[in-house]
Protein backbone atom coordinates (compact mmCIF):
# COMPACT_ATOMS: atom_id res chain seq x y z
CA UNK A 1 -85.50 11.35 36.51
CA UNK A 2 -83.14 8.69 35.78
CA UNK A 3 -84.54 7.94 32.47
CA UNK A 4 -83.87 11.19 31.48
CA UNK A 5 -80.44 11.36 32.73
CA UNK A 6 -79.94 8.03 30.59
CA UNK A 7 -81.22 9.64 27.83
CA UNK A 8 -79.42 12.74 27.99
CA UNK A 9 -76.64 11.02 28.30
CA UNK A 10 -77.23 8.50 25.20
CA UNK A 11 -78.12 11.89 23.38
CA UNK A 12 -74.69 13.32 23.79
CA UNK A 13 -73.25 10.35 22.98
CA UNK A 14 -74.64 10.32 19.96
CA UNK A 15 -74.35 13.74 19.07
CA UNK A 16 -70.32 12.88 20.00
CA UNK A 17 -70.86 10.03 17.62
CA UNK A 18 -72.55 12.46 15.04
CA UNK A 19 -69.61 15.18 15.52
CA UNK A 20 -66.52 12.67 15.31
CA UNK A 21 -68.04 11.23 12.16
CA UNK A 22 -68.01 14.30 10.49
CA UNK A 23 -64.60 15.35 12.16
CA UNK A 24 -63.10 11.75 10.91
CA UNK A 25 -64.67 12.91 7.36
CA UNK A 26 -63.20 16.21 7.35
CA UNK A 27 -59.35 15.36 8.46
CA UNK A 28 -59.87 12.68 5.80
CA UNK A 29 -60.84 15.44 3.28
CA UNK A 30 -58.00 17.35 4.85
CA UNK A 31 -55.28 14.80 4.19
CA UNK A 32 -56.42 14.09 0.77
CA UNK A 33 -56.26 18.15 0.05
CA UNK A 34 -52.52 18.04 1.99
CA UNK A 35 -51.77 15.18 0.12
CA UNK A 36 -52.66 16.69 -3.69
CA UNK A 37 -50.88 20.31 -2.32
CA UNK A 38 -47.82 17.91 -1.55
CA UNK A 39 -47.70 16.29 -5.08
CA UNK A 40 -48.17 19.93 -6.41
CA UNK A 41 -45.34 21.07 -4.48
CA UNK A 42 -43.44 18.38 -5.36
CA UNK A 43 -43.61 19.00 -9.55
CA UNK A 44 -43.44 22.57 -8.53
CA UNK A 45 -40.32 22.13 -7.59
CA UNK A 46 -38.78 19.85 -10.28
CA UNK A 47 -40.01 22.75 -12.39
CA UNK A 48 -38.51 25.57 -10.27
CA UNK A 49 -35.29 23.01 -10.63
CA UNK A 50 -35.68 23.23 -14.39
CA UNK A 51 -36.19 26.89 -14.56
CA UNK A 52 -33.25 27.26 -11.95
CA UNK A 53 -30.50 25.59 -14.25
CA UNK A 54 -32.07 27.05 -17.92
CA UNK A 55 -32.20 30.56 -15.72
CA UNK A 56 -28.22 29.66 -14.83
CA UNK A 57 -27.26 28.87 -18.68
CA UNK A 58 -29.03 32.03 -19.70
CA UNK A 59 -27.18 34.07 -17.04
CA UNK A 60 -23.81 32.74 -18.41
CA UNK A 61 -24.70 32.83 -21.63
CA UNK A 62 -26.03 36.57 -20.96
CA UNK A 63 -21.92 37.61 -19.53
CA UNK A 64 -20.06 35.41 -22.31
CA UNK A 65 -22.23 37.76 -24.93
CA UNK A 66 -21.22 41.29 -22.55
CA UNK A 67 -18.18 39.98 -22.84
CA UNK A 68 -18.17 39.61 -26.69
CA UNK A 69 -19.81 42.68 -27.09
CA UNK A 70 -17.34 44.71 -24.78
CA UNK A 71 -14.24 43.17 -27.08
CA UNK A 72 -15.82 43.97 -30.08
CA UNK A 73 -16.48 47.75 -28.41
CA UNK A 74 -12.97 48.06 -28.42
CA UNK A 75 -11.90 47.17 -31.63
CA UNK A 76 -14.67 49.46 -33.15
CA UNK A 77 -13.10 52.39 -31.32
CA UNK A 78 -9.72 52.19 -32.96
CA UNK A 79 -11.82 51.43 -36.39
CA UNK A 80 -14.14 55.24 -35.22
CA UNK A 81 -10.26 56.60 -34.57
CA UNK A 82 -8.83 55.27 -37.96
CA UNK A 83 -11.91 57.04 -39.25
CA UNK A 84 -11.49 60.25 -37.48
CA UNK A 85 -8.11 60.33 -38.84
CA UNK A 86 -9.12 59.90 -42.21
CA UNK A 87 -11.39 62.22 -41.79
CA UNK A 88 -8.85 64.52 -40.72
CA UNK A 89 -6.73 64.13 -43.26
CA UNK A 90 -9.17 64.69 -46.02
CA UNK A 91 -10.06 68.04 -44.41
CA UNK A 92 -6.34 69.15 -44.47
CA UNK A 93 -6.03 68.09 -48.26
CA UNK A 94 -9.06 70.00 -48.89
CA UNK A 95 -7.23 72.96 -46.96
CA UNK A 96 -4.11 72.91 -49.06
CA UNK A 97 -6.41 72.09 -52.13
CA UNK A 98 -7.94 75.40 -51.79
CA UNK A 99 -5.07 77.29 -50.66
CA UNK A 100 -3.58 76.23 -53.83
CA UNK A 101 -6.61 76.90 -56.17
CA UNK A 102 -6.79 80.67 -54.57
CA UNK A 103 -3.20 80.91 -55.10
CA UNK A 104 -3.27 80.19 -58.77
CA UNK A 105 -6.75 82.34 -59.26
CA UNK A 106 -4.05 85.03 -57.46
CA UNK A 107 -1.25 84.34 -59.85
CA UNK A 108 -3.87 84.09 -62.75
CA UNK A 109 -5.73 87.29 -62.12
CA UNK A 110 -1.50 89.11 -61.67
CA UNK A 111 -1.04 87.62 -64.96
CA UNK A 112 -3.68 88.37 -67.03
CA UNK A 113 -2.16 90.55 -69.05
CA UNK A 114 0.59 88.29 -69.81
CA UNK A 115 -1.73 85.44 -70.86
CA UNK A 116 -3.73 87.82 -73.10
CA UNK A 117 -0.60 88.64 -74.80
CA UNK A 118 0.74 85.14 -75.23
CA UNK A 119 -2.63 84.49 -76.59
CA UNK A 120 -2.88 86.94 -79.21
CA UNK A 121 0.65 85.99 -80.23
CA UNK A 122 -0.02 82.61 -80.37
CA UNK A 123 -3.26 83.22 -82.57
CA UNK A 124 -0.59 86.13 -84.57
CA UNK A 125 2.00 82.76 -85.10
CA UNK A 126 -0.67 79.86 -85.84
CA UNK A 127 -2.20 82.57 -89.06
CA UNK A 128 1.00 82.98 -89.91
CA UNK A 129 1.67 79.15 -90.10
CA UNK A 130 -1.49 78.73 -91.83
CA UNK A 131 -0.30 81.42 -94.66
CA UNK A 132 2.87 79.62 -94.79
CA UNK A 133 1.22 76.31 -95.16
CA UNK A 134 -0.78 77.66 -97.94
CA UNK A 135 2.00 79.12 -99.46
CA UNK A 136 3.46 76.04 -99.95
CA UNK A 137 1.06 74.41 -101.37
CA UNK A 138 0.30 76.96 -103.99
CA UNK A 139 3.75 76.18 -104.34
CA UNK A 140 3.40 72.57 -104.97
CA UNK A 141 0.45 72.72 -107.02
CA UNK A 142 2.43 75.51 -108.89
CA UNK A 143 5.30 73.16 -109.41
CA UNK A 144 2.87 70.18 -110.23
CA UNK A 145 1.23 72.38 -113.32
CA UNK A 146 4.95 73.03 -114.71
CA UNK A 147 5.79 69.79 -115.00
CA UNK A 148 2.50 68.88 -116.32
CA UNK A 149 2.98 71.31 -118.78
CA UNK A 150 6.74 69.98 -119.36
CA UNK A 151 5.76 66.57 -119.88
CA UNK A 152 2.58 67.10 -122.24
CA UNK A 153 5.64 69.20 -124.73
């Protein structure tokens, strides 16, 4: 009975030999996979460094170009309210432009009468001036044939 208490005990020491073996093996494959995370970790966080200051220029960047953009805002308004204006004014002007074209159509249709007269006297004066023109110069040409005739006696 002895021998088998000597060899149960020489099998548990070897199955303790067995099992610290392959728990030596696994916390070394355990610090080597700690060890890899680490140096991940550690560029992982040079990069989040990098992306930290680039996110920091953008974000100033970002309120310098509100900032811009909210000046610029304002002088566009007045330039919209210089526009308005004009735009105002040109629609009064065309007001008073067509206030005055009704008025003379008014004063043109009153006087219609009137302008057919001066019409017909005008085209009465210019046939006169016409007859008178040709008058004299059946007068001229009359005079030119006398003195022809004069000067070939």
């Amino acid at each position: 009975m002895v021998i088998i208490l000597y060899l149960s005990i020489a099998l548990i020491a070897i199955a303790f030999l067995v099992l610290v073996i392959y728990l030596v093996r696994t916390l070394n494959s355990l610090q080597e996979t700690l060890s890899s995370v680490s140096k991940t970790l550690i560029g992982v966080e040079k990069q989040l460094d990098g992306v930290t200051q680039e996110t920091t220029a953008l974000l100033q960047k970002t309120n310098a170009l509100a900032d811009d953009i909210q000046e610029k805002s304002k002088s566009l308004t007045s330039v919209v309210t210089a526009v308005k204006d004009v735009g105002s004014t040109v629609t009064k002007f065309n007001g008073t432009l067509k206030n005055l074209t009704d008025s003379f159509d008014i004063q043109v249709e009153e006087n219609k009468e009137k302008i057919s007269q001066i019409v017909q006297w005008s085209n009465v004066f210019l046939e006169l001036k016409d007859k008178w023109n040709a008058k004299k110069e059946a007068k001229k040409e009359s005079n030119l044939e006398e003195m022809k005739r004069v000067r070939s006696r």
